[in-house]
N, C-alpha and C. Protein backbone atom coordinates (compact mmCIF):
# COMPACT_ATOMS: atom_id res chain seq x y z
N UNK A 1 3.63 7.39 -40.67
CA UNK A 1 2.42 8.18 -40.81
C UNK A 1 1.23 7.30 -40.45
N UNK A 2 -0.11 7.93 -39.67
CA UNK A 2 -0.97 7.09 -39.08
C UNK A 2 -2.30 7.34 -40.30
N UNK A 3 -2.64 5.94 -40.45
CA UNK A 3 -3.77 5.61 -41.35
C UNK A 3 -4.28 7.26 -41.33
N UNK A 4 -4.87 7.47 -40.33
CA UNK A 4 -6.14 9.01 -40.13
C UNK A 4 -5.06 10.29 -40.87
N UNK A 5 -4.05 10.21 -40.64
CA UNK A 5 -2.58 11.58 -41.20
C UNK A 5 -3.12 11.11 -42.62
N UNK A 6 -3.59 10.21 -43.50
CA UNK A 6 -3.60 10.31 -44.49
C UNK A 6 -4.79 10.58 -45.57
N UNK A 7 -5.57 10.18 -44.36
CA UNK A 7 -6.91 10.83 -44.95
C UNK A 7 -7.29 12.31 -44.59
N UNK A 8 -6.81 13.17 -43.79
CA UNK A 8 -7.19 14.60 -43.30
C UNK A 8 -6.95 15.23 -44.80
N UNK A 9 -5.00 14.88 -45.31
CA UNK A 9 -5.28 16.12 -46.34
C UNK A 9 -6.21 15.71 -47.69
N UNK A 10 -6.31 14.21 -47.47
CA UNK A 10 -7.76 14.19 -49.00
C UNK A 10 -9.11 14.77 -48.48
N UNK A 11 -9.65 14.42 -47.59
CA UNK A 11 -10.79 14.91 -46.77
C UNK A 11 -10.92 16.58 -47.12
N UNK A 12 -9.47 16.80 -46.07
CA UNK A 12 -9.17 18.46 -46.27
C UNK A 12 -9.43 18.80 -48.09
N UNK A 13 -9.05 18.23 -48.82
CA UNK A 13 -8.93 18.93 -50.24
C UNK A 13 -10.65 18.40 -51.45
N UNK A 14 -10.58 17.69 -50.61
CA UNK A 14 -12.49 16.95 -51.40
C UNK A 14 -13.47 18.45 -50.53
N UNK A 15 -13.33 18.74 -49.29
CA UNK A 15 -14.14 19.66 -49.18
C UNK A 15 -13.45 21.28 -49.74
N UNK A 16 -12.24 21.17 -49.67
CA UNK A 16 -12.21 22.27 -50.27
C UNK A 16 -12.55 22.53 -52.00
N UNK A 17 -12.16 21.42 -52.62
CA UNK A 17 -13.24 21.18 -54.45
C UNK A 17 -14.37 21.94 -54.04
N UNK A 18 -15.14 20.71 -53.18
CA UNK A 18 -16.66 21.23 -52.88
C UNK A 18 -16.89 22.83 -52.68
N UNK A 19 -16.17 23.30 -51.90
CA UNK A 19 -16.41 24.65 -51.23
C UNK A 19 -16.33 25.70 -52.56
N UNK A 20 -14.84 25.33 -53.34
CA UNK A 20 -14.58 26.07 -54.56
C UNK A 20 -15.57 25.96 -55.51
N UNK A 21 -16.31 24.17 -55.79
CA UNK A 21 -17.40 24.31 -57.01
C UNK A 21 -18.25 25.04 -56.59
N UNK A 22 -19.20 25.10 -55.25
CA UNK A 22 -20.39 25.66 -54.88
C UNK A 22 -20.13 27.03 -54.57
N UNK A 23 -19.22 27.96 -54.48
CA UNK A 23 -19.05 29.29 -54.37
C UNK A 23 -18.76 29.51 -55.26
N UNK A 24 -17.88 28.86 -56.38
CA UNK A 24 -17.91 29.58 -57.99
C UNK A 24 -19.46 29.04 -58.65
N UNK A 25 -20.00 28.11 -58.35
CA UNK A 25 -21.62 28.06 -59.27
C UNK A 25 -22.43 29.36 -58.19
N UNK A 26 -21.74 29.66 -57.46
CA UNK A 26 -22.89 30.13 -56.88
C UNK A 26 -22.59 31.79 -57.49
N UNK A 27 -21.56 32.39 -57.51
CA UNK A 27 -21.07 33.83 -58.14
C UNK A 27 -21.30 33.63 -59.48
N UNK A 28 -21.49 32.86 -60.21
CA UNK A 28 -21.36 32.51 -62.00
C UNK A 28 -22.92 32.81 -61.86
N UNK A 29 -23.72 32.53 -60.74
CA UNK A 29 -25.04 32.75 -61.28
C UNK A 29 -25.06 33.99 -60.94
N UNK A 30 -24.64 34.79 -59.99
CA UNK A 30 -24.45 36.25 -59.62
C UNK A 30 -24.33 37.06 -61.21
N UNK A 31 -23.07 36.91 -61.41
CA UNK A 31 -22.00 37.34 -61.95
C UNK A 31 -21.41 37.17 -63.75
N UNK A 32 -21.86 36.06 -64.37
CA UNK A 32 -21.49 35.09 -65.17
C UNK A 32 -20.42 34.28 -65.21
N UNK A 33 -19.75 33.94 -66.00
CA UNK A 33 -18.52 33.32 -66.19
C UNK A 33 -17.48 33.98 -65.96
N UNK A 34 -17.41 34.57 -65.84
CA UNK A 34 -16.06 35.96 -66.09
C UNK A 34 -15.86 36.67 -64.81
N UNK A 35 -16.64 35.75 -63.77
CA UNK A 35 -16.50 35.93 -62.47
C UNK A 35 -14.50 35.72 -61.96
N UNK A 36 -14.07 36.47 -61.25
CA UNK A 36 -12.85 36.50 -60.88
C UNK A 36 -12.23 35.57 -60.03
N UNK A 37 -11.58 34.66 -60.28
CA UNK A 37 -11.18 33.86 -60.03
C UNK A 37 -10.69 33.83 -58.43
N UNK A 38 -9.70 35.11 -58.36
CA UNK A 38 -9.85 35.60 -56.78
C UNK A 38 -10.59 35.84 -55.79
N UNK A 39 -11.85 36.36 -56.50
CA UNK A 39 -13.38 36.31 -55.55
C UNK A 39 -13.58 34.81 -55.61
N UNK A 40 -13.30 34.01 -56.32
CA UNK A 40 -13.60 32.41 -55.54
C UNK A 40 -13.03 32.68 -55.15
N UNK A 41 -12.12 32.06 -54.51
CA UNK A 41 -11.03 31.84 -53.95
C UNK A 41 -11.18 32.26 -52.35
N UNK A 42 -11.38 33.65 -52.14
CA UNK A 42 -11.64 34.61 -51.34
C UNK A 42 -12.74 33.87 -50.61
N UNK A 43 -14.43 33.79 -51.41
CA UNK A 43 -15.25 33.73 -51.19
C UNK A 43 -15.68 31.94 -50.29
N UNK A 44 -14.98 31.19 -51.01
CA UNK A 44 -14.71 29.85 -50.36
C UNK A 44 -13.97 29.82 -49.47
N UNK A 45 -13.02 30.52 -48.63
CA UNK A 45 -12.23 30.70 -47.38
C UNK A 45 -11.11 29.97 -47.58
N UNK A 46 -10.69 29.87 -48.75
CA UNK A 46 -9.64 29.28 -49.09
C UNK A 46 -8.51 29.88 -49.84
N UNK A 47 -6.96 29.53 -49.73
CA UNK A 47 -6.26 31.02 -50.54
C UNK A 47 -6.15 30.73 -52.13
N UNK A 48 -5.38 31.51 -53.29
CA UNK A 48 -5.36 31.38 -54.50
C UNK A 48 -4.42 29.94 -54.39
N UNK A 49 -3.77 29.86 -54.01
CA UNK A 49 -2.97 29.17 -54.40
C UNK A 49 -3.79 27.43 -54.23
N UNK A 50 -4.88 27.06 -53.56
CA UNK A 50 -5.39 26.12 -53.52
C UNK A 50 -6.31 26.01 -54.86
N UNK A 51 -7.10 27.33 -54.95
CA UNK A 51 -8.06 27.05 -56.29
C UNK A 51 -7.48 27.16 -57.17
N UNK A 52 -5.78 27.37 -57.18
CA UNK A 52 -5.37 26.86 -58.64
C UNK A 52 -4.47 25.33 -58.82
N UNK A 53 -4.47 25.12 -57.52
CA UNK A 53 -4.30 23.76 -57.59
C UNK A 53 -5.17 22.61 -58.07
N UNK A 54 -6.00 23.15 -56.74
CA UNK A 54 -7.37 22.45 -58.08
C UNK A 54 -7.69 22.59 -59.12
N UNK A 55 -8.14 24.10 -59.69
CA UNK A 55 -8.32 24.50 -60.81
C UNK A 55 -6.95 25.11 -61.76
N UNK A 56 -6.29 24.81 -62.21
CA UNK A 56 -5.55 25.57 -62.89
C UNK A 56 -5.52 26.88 -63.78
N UNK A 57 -6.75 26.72 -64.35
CA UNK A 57 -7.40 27.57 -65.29
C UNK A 57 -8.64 27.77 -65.12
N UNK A 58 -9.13 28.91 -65.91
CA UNK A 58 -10.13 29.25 -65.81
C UNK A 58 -11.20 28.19 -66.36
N UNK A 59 -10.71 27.64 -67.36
CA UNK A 59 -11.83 26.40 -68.42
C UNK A 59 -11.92 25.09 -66.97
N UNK A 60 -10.67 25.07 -66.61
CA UNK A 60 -10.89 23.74 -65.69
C UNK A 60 -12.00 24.19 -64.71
N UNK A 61 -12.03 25.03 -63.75
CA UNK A 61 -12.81 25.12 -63.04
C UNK A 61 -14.58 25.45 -63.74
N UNK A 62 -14.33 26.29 -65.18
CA UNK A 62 -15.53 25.90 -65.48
C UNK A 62 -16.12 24.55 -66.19
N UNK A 63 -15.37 23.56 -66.72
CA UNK A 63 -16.13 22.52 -66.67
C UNK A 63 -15.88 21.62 -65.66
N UNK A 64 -15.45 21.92 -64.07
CA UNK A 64 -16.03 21.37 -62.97
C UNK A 64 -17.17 21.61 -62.35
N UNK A 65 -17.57 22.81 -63.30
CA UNK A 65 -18.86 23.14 -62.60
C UNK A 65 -19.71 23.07 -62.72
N UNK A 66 -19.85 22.55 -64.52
CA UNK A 66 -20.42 22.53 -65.96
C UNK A 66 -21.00 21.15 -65.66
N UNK A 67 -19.88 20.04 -65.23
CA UNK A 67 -19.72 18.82 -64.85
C UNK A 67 -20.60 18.58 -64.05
N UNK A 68 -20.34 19.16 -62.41
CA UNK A 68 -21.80 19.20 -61.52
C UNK A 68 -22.95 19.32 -61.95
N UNK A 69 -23.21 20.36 -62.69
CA UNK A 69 -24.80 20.63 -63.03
C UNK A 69 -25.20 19.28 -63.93
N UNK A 70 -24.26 19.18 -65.33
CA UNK A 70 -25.01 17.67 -65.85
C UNK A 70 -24.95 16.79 -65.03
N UNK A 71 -24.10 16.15 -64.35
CA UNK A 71 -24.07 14.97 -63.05
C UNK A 71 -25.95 15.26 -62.40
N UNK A 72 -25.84 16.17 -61.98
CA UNK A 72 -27.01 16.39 -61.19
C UNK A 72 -28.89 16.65 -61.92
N UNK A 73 -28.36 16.75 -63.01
CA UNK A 73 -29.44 16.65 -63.85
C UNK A 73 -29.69 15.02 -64.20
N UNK A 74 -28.48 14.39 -64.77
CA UNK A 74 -28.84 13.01 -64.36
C UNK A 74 -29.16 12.08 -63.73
N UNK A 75 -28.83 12.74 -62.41
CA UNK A 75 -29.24 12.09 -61.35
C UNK A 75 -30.41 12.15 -61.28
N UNK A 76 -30.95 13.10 -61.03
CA UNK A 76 -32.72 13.33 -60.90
C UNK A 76 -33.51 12.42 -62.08
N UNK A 77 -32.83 12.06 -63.29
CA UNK A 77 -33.49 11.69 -64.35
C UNK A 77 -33.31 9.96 -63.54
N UNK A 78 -32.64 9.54 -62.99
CA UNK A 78 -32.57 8.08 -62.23
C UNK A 78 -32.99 8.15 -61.34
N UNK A 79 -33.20 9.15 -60.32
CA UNK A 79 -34.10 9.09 -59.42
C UNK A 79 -36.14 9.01 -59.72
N UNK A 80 -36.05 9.75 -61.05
CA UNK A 80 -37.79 9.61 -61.03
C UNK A 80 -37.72 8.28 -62.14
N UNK A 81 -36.57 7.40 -62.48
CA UNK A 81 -37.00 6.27 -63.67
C UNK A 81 -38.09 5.15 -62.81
N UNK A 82 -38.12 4.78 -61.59
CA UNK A 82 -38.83 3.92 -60.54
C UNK A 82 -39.99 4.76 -60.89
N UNK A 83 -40.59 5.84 -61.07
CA UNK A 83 -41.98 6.30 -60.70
C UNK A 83 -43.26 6.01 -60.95
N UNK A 84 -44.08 5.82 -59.97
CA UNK A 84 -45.03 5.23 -60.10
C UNK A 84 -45.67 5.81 -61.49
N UNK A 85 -45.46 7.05 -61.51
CA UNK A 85 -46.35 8.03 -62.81
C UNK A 85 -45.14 8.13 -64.16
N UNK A 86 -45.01 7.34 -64.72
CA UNK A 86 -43.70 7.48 -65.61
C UNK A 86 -44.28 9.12 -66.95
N UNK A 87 -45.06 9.18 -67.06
CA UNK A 87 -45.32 10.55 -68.14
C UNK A 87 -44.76 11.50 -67.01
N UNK A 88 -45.66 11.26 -65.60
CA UNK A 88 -45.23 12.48 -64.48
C UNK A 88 -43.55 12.63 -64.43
N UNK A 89 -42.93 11.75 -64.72
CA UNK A 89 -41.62 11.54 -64.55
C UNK A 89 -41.00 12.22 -65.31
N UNK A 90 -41.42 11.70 -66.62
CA UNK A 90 -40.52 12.42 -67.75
C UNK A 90 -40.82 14.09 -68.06
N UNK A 91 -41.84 14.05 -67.56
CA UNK A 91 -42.35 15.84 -67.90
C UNK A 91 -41.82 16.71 -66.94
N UNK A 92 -41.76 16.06 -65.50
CA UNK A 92 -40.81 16.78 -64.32
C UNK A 92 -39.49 16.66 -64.81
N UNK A 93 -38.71 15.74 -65.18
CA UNK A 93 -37.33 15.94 -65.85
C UNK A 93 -37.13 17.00 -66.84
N UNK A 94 -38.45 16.76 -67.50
CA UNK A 94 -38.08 17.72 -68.78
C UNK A 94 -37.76 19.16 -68.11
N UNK A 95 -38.85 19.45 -67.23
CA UNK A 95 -39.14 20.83 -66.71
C UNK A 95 -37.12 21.18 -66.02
N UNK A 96 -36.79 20.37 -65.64
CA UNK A 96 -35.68 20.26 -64.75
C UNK A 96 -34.59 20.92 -66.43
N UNK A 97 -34.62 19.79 -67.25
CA UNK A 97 -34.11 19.96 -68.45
C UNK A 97 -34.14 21.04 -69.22
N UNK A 98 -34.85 21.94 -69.16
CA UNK A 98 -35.35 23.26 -70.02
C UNK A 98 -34.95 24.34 -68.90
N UNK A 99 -34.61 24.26 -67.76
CA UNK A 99 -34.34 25.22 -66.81
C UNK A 99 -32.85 25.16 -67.10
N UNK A 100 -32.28 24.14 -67.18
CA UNK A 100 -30.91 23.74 -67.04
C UNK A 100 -30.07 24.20 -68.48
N UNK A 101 -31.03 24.03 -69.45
CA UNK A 101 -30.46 24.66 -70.80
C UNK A 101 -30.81 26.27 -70.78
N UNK A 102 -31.90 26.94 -70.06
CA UNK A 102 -31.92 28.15 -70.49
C UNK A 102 -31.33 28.78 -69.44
N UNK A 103 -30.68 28.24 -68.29
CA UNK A 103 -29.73 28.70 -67.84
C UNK A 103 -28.31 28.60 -67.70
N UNK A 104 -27.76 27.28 -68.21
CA UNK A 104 -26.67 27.01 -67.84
C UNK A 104 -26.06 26.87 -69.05
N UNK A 105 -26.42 27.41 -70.44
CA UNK A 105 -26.02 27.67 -71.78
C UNK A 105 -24.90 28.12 -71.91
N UNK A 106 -24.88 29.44 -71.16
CA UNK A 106 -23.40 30.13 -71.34
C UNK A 106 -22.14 29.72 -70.77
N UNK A 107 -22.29 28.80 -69.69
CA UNK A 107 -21.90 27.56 -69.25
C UNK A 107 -21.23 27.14 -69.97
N UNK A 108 -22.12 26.18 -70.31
CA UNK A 108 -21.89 25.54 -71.47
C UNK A 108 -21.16 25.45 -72.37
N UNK A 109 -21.28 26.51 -73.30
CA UNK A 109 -20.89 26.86 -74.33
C UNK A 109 -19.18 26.97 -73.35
N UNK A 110 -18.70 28.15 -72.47
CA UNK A 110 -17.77 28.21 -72.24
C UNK A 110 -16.84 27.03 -71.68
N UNK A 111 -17.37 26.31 -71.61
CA UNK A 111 -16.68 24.79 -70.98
C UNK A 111 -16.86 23.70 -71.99
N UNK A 112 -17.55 23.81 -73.00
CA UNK A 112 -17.62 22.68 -73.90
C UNK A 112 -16.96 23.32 -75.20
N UNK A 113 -16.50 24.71 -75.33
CA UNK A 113 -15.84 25.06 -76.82
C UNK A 113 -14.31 24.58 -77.13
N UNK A 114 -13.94 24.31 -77.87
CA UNK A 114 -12.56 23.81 -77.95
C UNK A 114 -11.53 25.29 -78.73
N UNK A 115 -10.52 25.30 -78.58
CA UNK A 115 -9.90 26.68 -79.48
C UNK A 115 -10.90 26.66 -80.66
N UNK A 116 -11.00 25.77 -81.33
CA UNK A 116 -11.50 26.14 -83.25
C UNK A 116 -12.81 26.58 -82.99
N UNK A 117 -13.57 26.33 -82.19
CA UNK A 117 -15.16 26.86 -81.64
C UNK A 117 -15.88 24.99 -81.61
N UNK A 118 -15.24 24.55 -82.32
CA UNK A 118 -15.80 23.22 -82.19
C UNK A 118 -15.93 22.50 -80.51
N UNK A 119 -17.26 21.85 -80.62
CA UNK A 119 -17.46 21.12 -79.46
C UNK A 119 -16.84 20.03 -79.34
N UNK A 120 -16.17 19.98 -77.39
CA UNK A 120 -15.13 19.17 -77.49
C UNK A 120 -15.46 17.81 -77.03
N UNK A 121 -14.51 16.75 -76.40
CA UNK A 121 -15.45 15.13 -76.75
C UNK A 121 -15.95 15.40 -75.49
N UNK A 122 -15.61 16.03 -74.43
CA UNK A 122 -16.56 16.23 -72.88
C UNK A 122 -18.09 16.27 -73.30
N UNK A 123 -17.71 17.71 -74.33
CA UNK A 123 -19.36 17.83 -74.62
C UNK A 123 -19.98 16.55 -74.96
N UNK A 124 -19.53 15.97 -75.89
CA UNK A 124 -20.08 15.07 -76.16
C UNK A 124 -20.59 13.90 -75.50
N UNK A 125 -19.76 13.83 -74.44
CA UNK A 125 -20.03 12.65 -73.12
C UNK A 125 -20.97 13.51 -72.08
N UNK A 126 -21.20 14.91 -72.55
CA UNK A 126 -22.30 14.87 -71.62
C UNK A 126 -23.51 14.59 -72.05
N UNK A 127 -23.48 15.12 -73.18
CA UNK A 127 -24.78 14.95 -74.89
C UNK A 127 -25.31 13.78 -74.32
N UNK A 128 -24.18 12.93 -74.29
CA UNK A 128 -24.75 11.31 -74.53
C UNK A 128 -25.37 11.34 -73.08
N UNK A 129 -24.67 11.60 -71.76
CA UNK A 129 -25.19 11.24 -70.31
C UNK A 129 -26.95 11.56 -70.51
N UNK A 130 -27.02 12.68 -71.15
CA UNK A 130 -28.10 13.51 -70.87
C UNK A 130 -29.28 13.08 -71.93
N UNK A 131 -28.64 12.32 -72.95
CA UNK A 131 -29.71 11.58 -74.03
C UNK A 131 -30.07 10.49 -73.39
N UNK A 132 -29.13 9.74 -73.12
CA UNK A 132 -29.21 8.51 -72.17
C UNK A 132 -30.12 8.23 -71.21
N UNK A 133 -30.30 9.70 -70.33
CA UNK A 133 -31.02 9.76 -69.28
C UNK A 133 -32.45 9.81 -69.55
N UNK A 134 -32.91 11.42 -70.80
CA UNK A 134 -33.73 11.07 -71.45
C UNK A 134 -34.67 9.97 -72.10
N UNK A 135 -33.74 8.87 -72.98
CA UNK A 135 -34.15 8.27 -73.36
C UNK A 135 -34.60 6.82 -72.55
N UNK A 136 -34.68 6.74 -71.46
CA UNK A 136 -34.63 6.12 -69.90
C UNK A 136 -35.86 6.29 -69.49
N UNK A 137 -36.10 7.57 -69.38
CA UNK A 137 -37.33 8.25 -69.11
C UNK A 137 -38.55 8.22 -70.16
N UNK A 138 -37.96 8.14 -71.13
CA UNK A 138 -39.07 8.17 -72.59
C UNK A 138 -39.50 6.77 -72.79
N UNK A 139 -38.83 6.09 -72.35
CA UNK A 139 -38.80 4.26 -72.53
C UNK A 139 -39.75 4.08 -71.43
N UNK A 140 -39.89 4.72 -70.05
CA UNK A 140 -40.77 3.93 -69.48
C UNK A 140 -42.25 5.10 -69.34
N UNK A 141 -42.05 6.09 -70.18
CA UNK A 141 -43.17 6.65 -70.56
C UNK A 141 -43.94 5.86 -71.84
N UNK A 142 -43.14 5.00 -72.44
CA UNK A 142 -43.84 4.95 -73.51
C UNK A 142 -45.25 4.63 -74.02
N UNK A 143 -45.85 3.67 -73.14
CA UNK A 143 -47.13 3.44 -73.35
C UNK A 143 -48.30 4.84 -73.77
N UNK A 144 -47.87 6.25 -72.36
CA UNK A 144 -48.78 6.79 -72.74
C UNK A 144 -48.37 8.34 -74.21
N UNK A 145 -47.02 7.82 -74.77
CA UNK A 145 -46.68 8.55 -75.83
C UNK A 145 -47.16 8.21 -76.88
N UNK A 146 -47.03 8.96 -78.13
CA UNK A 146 -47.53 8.45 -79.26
C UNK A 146 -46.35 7.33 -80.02
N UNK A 147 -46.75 6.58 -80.79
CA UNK A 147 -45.96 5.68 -81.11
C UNK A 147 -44.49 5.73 -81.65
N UNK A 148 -44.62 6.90 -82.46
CA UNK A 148 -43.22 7.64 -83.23
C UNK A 148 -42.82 8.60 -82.56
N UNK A 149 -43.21 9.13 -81.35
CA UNK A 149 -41.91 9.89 -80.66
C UNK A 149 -40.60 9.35 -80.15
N UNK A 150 -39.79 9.98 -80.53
CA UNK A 150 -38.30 9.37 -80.39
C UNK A 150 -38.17 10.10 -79.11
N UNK A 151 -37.15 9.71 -78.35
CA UNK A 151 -35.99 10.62 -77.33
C UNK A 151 -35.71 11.78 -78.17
N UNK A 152 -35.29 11.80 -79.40
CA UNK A 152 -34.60 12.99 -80.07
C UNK A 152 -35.60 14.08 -80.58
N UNK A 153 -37.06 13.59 -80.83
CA UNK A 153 -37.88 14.04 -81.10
C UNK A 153 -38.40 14.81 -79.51
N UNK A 154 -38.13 14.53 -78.46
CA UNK A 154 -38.40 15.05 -76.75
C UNK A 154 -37.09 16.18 -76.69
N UNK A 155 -35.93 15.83 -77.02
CA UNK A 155 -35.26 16.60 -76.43
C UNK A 155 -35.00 17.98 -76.74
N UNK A 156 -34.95 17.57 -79.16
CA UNK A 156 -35.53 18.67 -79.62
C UNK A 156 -36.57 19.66 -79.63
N UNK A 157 -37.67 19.48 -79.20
CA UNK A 157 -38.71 20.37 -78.63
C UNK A 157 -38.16 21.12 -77.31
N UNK A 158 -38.04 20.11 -76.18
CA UNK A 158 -37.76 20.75 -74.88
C UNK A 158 -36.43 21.55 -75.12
N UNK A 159 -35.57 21.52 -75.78
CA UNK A 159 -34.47 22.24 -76.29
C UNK A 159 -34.68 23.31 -77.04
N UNK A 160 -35.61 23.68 -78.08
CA UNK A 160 -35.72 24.56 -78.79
C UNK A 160 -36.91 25.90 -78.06
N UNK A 161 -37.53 24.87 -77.05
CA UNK A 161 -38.35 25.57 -75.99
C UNK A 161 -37.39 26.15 -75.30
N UNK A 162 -36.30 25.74 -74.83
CA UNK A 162 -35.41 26.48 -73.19
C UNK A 162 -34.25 27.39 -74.24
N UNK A 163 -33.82 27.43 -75.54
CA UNK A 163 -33.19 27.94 -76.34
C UNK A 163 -34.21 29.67 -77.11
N UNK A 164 -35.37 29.46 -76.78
CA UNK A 164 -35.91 30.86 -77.57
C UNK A 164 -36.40 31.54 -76.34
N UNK A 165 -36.73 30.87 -74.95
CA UNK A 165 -37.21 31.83 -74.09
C UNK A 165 -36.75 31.57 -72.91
N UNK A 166 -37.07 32.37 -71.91
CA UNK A 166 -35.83 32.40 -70.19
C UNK A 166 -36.64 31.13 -69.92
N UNK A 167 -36.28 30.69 -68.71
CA UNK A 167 -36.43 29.78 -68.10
C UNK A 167 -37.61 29.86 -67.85
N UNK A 168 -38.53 30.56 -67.50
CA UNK A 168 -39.79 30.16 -66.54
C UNK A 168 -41.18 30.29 -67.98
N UNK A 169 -40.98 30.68 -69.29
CA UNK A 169 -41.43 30.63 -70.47
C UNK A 169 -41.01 29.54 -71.12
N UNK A 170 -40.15 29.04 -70.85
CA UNK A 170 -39.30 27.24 -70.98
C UNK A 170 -40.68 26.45 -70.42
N UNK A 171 -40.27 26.60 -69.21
CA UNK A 171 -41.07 25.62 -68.61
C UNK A 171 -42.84 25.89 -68.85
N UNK A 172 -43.21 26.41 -69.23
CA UNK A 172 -44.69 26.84 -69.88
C UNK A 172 -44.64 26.07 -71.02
N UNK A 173 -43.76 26.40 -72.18
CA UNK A 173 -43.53 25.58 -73.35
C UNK A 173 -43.33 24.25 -73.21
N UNK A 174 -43.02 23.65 -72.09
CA UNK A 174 -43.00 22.06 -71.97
C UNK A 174 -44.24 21.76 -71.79
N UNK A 175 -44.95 22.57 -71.04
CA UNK A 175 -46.28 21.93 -70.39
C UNK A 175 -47.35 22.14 -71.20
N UNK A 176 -47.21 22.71 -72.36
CA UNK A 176 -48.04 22.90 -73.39
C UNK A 176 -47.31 21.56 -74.09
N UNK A 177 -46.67 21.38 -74.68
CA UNK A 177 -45.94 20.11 -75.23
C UNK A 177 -46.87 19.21 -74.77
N UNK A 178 -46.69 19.01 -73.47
CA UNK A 178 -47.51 17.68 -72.63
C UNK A 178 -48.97 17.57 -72.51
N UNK A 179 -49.75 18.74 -72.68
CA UNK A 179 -51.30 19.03 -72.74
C UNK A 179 -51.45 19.03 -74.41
N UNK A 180 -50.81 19.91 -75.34
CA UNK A 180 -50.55 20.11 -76.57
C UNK A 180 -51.65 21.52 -76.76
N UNK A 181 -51.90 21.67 -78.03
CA UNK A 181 -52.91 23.06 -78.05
C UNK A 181 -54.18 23.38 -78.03
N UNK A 182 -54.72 21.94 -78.63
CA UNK A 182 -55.86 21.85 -78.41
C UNK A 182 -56.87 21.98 -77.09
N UNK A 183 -57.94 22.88 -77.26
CA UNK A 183 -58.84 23.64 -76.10
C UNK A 183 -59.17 21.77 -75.19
């Protein structure tokens, strides 16, 4: 077998993941979770029998997808840690952060529940990715924060903001956070 014979079918199967995550995130936002597994399948140009290779189940493919979105929320939180404007930084993350919880909740919830309803240790390794990232961002904001704001004290607000209203009332509630109420 020639070196290249062995990279086509990984090549071949890394874009087909790809094709399957981004056409099932993309119907889950259509559709919700409970999107049909066959319409992926279908919809990525690929047959059943591949998206259950990859995916076996329904939970696997949703926390591959669950997976992407935190990956990619972290990323952005390391991409603005260099910024020249570190408050600008952390308040654009946040905004990113409060979109991502008041949409990708049900997500969530369906990819991080374990049988008992308890959250499982994934969740928890994302908790941490996503505190981590936070608290990254809050560290090189700190000068222009007040002295006793924690990370946990940021995430709880921006969390309880993207948890009571849709997304685009999320992101209003951060930016009042960051101005505060006073005229």
């Amino acid at each position: 077998m020639s070196p290249n014979s062995k990279r086509g079918p990984r090549s071949d199967a890394s874009r087909n993941t790809a094709r399957l995550l981004a056409t099932a995130r993309e119907l889950m936002a259509e559709a919700g979770n409970e999107v049909a597994l066959d319409e992926v399948a279908r919809r990525a140009g690929v047959g059943n029998a591949t998206l259950y290779r990859h995916f076996p189940t329904r939970a696997d493919l949703l926390v591959a997808v669950y997976a992407d979105e935190v990956a990619a929320l972290c990323r952005c939180g390391a991409e603005l840690i260099d910024a020249a404007a570190p408050l600008d930084a952390l308040f654009h993350w946040l905004d990113k952060f409060v979109v991502h919880v008041a949409t990708k909740r049900p997500l969530a919830l369906a990819a991080t529940e374990g049988p008992s309803g308890r959250r499982t240790a994934r969740f928890e390794q994302w908790h941490a990715s996503i505190t981590a990232t936070a608290g990254d961002l809050v560290q090189r904001a700190r000068p222009a924060l007040r002295p006793d704001v924690t990370v946990t004290d940021v995430l709880a607000l921006a969390s309880g903001a993207a948890l009571v209203a849709d997304a685009e009332y999320a992101r209003r509630l951060v930016a009042l956070l960051r101005t505060g109420l006073a005229a």
